[in-house]
C-alpha atoms as a PDB file:
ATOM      1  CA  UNK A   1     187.699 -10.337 -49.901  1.00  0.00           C
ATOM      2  CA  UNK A   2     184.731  -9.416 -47.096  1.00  0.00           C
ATOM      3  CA  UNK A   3     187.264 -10.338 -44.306  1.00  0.00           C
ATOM      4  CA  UNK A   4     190.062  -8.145 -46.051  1.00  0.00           C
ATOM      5  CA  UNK A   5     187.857  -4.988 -46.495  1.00  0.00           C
ATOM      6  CA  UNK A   6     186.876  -5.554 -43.330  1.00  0.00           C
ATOM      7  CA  UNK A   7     190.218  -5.972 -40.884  1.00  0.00           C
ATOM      8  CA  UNK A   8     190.704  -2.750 -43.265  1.00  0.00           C
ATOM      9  CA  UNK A   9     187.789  -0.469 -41.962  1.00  0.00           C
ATOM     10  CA  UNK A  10     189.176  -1.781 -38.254  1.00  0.00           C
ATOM     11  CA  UNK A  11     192.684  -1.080 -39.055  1.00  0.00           C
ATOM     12  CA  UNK A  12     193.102   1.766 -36.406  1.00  0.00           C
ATOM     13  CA  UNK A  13     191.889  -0.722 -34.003  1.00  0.00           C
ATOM     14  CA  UNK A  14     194.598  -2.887 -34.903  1.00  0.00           C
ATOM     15  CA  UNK A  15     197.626   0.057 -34.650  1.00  0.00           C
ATOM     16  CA  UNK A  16     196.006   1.088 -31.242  1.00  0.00           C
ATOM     17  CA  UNK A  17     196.183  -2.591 -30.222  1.00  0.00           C
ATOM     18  CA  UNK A  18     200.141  -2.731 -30.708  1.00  0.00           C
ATOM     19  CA  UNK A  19     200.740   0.499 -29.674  1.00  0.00           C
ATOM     20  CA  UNK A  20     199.411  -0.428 -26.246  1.00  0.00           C
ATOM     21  CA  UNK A  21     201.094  -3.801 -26.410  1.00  0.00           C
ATOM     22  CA  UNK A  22     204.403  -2.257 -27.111  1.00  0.00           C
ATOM     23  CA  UNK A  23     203.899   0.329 -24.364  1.00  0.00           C
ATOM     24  CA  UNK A  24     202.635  -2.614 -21.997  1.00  0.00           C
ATOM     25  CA  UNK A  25     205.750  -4.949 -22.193  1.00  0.00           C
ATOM     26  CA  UNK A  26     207.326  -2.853 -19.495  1.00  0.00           C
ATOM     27  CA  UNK A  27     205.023  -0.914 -17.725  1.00  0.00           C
ATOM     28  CA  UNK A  28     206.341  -0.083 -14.586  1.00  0.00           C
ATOM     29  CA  UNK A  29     209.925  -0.359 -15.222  1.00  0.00           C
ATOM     30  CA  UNK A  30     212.638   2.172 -14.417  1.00  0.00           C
ATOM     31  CA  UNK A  31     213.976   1.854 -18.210  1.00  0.00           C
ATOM     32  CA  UNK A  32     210.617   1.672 -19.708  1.00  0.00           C
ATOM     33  CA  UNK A  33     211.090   0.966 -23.583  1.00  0.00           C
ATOM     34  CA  UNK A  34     214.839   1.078 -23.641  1.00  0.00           C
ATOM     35  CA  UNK A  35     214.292  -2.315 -21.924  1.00  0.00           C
ATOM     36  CA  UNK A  36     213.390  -3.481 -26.266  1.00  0.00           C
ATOM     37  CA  UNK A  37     217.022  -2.455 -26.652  1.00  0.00           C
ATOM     38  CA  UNK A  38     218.511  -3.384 -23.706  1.00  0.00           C
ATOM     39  CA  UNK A  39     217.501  -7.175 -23.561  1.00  0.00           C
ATOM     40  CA  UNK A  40     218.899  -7.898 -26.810  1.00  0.00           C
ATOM     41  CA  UNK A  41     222.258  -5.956 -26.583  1.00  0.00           C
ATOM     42  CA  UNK A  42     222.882  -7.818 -22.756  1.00  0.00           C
ATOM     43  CA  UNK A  43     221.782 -11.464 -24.695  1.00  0.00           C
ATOM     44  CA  UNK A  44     224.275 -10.882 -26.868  1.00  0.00           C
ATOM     45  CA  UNK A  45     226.701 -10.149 -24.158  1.00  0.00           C
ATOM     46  CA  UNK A  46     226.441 -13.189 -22.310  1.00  0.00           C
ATOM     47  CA  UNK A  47     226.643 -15.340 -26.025  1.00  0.00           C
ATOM     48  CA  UNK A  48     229.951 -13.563 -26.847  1.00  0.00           C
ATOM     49  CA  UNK A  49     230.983 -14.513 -23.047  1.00  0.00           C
ATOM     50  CA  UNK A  50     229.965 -18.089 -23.130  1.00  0.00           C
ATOM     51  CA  UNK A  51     230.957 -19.400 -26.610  1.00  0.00           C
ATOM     52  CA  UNK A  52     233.931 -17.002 -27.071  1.00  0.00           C
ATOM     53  CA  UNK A  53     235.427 -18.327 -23.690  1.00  0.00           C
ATOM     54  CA  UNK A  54     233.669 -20.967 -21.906  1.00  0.00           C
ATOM     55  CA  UNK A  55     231.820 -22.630 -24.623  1.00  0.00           C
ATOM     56  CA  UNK A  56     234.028 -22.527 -27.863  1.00  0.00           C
ATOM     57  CA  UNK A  57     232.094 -24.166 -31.122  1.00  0.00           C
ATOM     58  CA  UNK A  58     234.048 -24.101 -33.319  1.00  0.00           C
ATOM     59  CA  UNK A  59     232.636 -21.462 -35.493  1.00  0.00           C
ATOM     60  CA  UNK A  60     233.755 -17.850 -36.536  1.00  0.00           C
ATOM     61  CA  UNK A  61     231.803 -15.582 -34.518  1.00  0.00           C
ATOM     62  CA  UNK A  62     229.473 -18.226 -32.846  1.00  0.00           C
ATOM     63  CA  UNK A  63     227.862 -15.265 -31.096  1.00  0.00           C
ATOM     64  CA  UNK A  64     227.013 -13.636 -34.078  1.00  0.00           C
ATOM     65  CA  UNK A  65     226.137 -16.700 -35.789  1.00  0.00           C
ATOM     66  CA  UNK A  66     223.942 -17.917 -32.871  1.00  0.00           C
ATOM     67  CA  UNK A  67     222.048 -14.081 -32.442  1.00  0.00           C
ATOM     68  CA  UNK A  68     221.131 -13.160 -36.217  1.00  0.00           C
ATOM     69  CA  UNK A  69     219.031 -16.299 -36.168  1.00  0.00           C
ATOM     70  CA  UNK A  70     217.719 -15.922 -32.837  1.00  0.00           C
ATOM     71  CA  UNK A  71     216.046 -12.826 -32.643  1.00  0.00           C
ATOM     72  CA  UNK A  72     213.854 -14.088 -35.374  1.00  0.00           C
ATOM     73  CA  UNK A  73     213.337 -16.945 -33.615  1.00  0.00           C
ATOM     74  CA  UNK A  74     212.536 -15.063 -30.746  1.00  0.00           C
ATOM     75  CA  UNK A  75     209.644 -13.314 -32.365  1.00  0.00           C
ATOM     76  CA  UNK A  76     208.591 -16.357 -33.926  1.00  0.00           C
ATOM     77  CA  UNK A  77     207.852 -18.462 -31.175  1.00  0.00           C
ATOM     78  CA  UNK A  78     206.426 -15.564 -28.902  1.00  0.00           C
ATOM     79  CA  UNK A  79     204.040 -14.948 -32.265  1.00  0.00           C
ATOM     80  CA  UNK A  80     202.584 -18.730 -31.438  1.00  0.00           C
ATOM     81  CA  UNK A  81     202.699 -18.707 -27.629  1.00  0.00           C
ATOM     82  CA  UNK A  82     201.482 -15.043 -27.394  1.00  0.00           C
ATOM     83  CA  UNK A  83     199.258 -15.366 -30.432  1.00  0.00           C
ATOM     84  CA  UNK A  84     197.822 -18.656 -28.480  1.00  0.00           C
ATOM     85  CA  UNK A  85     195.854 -16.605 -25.861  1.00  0.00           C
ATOM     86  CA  UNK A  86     195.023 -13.395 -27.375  1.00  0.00           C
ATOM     87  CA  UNK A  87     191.441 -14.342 -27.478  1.00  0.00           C
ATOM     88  CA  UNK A  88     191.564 -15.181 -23.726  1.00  0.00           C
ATOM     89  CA  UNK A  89     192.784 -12.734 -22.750  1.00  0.00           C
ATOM     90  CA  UNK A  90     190.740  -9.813 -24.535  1.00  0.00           C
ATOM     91  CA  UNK A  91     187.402 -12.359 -23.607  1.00  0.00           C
ATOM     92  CA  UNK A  92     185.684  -9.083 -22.028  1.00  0.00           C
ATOM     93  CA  UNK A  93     186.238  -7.140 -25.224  1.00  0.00           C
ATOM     94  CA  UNK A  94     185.015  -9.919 -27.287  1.00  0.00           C
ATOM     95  CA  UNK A  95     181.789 -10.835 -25.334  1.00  0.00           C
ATOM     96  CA  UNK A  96     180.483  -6.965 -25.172  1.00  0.00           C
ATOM     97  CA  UNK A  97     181.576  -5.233 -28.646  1.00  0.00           C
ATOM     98  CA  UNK A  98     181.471  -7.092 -32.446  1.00  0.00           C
ATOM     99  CA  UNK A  99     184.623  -6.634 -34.434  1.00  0.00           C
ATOM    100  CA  UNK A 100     186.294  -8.940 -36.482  1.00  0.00           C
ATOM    101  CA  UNK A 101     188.012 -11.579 -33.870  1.00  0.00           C
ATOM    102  CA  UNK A 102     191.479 -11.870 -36.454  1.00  0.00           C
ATOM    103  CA  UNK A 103     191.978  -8.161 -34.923  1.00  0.00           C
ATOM    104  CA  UNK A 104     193.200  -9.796 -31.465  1.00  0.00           C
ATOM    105  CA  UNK A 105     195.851 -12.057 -33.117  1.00  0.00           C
ATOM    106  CA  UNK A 106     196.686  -9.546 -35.901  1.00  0.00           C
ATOM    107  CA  UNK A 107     197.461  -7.075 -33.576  1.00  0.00           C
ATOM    108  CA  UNK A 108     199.616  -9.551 -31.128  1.00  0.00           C
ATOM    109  CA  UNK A 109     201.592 -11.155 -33.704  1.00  0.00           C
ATOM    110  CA  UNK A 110     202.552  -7.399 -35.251  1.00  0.00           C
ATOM    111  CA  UNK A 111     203.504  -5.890 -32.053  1.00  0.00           C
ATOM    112  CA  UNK A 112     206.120  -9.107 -31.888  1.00  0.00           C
ATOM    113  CA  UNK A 113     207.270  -8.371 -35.386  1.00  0.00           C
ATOM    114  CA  UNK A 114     207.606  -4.412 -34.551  1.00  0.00           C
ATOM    115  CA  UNK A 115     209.362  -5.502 -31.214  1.00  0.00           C
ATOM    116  CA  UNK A 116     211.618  -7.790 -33.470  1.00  0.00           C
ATOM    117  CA  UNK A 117     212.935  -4.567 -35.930  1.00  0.00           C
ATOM    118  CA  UNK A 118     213.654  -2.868 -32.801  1.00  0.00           C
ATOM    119  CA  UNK A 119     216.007  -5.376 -31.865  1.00  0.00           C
ATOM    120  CA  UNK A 120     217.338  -5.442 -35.336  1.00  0.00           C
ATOM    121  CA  UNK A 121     218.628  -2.062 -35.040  1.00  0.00           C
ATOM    122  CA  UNK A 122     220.971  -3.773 -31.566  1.00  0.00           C
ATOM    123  CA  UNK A 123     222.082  -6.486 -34.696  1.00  0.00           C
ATOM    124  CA  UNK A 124     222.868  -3.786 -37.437  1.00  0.00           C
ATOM    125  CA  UNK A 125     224.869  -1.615 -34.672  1.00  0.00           C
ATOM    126  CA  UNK A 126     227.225  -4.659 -33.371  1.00  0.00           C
ATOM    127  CA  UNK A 127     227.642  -5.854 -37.208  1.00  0.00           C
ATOM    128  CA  UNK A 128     229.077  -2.464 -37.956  1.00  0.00           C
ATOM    129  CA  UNK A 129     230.621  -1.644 -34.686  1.00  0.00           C
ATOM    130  CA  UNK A 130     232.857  -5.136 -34.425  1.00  0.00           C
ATOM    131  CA  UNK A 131     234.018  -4.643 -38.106  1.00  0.00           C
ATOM    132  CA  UNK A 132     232.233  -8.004 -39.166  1.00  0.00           C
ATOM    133  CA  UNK A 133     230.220  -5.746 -41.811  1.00  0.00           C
ATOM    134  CA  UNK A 134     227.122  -5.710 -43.628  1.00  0.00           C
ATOM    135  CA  UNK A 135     226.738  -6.646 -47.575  1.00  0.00           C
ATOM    136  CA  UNK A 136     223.893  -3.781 -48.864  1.00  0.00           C
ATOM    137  CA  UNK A 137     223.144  -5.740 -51.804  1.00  0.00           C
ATOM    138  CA  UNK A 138     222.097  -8.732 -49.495  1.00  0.00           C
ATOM    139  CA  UNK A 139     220.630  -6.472 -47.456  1.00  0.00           C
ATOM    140  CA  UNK A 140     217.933  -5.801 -49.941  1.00  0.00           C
ATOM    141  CA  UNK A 141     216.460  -9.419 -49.060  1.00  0.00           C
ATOM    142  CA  UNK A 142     216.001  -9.066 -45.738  1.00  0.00           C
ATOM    143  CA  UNK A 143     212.623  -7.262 -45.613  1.00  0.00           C
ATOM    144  CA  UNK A 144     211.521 -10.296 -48.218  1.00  0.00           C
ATOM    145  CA  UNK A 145     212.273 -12.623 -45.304  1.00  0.00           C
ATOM    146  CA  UNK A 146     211.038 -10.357 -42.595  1.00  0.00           C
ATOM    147  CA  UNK A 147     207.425 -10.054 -44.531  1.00  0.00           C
ATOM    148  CA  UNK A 148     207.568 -14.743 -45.303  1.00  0.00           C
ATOM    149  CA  UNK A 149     207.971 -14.893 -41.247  1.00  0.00           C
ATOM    150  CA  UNK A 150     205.423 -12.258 -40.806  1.00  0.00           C
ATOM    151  CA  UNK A 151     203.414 -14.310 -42.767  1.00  0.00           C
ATOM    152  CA  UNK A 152     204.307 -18.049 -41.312  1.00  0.00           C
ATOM    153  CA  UNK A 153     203.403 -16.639 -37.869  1.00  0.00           C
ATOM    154  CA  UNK A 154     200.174 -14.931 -38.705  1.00  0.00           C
ATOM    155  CA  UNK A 155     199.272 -17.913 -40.197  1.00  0.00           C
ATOM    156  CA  UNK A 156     200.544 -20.353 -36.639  1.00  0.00           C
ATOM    157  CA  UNK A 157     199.094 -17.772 -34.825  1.00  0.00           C
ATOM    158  CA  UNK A 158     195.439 -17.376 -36.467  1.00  0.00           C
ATOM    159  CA  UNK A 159     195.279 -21.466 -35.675  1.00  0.00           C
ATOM    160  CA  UNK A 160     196.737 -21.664 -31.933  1.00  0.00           C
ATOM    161  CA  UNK A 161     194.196 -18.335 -31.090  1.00  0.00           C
ATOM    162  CA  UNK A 162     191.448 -19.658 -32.143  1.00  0.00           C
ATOM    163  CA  UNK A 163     192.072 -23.834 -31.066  1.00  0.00           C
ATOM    164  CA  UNK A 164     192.976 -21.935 -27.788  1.00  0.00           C
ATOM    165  CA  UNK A 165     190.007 -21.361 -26.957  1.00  0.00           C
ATOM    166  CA  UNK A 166     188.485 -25.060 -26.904  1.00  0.00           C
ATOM    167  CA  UNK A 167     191.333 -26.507 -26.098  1.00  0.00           C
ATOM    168  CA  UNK A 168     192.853 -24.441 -23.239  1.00  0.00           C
ATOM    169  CA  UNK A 169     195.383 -26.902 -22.480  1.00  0.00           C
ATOM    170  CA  UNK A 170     197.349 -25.928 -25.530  1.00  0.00           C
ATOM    171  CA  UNK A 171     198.485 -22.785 -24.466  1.00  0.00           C
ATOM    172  CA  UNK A 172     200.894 -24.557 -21.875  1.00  0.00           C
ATOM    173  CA  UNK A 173     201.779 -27.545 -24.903  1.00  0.00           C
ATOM    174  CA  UNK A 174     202.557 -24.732 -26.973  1.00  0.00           C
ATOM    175  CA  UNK A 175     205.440 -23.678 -24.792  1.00  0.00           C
ATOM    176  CA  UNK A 176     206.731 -26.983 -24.872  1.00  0.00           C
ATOM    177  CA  UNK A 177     206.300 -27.514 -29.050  1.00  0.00           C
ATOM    178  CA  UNK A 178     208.035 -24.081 -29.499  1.00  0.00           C
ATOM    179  CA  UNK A 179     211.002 -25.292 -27.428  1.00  0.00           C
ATOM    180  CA  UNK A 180     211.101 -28.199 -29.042  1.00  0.00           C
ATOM    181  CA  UNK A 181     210.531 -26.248 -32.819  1.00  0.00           C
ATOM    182  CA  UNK A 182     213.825 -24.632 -32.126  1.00  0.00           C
ATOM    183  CA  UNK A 183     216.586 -27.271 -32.526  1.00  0.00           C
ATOM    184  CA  UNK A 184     214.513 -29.281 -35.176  1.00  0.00           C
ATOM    185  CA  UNK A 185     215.713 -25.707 -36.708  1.00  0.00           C
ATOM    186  CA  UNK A 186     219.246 -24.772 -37.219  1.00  0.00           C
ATOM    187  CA  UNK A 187     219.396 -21.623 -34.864  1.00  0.00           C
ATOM    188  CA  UNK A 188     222.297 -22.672 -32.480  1.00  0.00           C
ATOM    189  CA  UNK A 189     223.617 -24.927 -34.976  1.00  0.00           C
ATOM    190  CA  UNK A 190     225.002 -24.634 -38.867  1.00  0.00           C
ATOM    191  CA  UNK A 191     222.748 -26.561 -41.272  1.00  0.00           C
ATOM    192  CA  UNK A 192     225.637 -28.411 -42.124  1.00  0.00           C
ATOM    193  CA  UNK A 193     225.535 -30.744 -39.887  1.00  0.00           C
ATOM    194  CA  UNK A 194     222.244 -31.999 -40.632  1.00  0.00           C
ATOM    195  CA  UNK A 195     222.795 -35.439 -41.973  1.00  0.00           C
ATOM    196  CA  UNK A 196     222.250 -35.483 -45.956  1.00  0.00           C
ATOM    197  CA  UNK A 197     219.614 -38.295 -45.652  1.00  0.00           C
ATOM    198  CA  UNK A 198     217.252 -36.178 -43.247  1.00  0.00           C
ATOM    199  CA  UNK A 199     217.834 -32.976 -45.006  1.00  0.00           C
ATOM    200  CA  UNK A 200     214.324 -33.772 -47.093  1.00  0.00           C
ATOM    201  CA  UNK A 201     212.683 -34.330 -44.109  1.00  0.00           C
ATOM    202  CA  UNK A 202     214.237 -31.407 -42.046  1.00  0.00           C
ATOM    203  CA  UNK A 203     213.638 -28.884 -44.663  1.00  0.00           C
ATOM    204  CA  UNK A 204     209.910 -29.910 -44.208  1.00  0.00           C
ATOM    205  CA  UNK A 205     209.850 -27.068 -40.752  1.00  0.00           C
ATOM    206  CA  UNK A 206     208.914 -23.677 -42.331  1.00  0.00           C
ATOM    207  CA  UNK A 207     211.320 -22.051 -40.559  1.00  0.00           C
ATOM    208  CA  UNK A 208     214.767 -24.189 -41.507  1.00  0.00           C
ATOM    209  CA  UNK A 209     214.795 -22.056 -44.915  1.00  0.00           C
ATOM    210  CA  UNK A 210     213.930 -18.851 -43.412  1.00  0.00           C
ATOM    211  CA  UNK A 211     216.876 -19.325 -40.478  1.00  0.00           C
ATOM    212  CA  UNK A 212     218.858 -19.841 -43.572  1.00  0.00           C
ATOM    213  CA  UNK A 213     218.211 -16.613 -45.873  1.00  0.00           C
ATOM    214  CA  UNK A 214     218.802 -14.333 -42.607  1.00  0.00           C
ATOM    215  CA  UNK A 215     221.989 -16.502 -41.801  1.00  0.00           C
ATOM    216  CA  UNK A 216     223.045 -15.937 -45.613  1.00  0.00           C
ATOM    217  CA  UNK A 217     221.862 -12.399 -45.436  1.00  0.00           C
ATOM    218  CA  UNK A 218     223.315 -11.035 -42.241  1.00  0.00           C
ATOM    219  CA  UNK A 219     225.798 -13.909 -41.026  1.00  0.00           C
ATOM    220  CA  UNK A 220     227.894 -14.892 -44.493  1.00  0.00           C
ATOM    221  CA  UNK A 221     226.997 -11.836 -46.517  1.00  0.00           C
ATOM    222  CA  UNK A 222     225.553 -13.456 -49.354  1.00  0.00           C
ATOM    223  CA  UNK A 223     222.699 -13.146 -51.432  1.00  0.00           C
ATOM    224  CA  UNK A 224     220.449 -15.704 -50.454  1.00  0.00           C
ATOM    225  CA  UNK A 225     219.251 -18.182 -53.073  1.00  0.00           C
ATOM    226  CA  UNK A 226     215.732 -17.633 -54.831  1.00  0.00           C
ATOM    227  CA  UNK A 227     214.651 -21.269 -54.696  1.00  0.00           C
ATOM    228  CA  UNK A 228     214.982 -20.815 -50.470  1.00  0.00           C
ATOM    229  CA  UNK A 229     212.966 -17.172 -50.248  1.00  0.00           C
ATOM    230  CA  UNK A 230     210.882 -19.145 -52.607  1.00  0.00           C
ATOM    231  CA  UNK A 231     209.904 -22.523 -50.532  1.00  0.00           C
ATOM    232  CA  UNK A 232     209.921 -20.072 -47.570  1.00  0.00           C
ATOM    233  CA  UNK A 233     207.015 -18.069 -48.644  1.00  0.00           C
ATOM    234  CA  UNK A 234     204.799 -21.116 -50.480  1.00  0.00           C
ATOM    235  CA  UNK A 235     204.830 -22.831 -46.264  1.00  0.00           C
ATOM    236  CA  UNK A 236     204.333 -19.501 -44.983  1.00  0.00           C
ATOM    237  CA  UNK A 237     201.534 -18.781 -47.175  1.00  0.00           C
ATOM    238  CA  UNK A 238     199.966 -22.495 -47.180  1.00  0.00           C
ATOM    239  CA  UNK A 239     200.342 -21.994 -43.246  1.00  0.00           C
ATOM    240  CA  UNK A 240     198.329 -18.293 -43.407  1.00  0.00           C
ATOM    241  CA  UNK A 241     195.672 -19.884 -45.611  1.00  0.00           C
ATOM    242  CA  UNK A 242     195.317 -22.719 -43.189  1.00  0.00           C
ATOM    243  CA  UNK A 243     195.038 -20.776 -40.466  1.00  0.00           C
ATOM    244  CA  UNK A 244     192.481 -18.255 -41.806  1.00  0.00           C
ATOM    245  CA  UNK A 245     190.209 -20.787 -42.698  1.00  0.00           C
ATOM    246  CA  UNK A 246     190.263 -22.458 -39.407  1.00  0.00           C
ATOM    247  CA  UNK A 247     189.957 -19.379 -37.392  1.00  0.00           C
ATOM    248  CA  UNK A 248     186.698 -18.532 -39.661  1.00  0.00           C
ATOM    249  CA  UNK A 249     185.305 -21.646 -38.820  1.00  0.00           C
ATOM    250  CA  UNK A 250     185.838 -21.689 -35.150  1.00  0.00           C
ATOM    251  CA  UNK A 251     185.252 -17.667 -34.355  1.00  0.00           C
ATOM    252  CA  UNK A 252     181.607 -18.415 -34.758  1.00  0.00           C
ATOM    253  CA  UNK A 253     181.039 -20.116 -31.507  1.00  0.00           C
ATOM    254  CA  UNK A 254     183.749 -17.834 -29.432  1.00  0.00           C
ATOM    255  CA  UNK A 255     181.135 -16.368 -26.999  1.00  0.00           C
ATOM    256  CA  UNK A 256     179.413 -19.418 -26.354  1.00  0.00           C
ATOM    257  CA  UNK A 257     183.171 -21.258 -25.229  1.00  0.00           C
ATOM    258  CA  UNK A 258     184.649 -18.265 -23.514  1.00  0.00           C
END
């Protein structure tokens, strides 16, 4: 409860943190922040190009299949690679001023999620613009996923931050795990064709049932299924808690390893 009140007293530090991320991502460029709109909107491009012509798989709408679960993915793993060295990278700020260290990764992980709705709005646009449609009363689920992922990678990113900064090595493993993370989970490929025998053991990565509930939400137009949103959100909060109390643990010693 301590920690809690206090991330709340610092919580302007935390929107002025994101605010200059979000500015920072492309500093310098012509486009400036159209660039959060443009990326998306030319990725999706060159999926409709490749598995509508080159690479066909077989499914409806691969690119749309393949991009609803993707940009979460997206924001996922840059939550845990990002996340990894936000100490290191704010070291100066950390050595010279006291304020609660979860600030750093708070602030880096929620400048990933805000960059993720942005490209949300490039999603909701194509859905309605191609004709494939959106179902509004399965839309009413997706901020319930949004807030379990928020949650998972706060939680991911809390850990890598602070093991980051004794073990600097991991920052460059991390890149490797993440690419590796993504087809143990069924982002450019349908669930289905996980054999039945593994599913137990698949379902055991966090993110397999929250790649599902945005595929149900967005991709089939369903409602997604309780007992999914459900184990979603008991990993993702088992993950946060985890994280916390590791980061608690290790923050004391910060200035002496950086």
């Amino acid at each position: 409860m301590k920690l809690l009140n206090e991330l709340y007293a610092y919580r302007e530090m935390i929107v002025s943190l994101v605010r200059k991320d979000l500015r920072g991502r492309y500093k310098g460029s012509v486009l400036g922040f159209l660039w959060t709109f443009i990326n998306p909107l030319l990725q999706l491009m060159v999926y409709t190009v490749v598995f509508s012509v080159i690479m066909r798989a077989g499914i409806d709408k691969f690119y749309l299949f393949l991009f609803v679960a993707l940009v979460p993915w997206i924001f996922f793993s840059s939550a845990i690679t990002g996340g990894a060295t936000s100490i290191l990278s704010q070291q100066d700020m950390v050595k010279k001023i006291y304020f609660p260290r979860q600030v750093l990764p708070i602030s880096y992980v929620t400048s990933s999620f805000v960059n993720m709705l942005l490209c949300f709005l490039v999603i909701f646009c194509v859905l309605i613009i191609t004709g494939f449609g959106i179902n509004l009363n399965a839309l009413l689920y997706l901020p319930v996923v949004m807030i379990v992922e928020y949650i998972l990678a706060l939680g991911i990113g809390l850990l890598s931050a602070a093991l980051t900064v004794y073990f600097r090595d991991l920052e460059y493993i991390l890149g490797i795990v993440t690419m590796a993370w993504m087809y143990l989970t069924p982002v450019m490929y349908s669930v289905d064709l996980v054999p039945e025998q593994l599913f137990p053991i698949f379902n055991l990565n966090p993110m397999t049932p929250i790649i599902i509930v945005y595929r149900d939400i967005l991709y089939y137009k369903t409602i997604p299924q309780i007992s999914t949103l459900l184990h979603a959100f008991i990993l993702g909060l088992l993950m946060l808690l985890i994280g916390s109390a590791v980061f608690s643990r290790l923050q004391r010693n910060f200035v002496e390893e950086l």
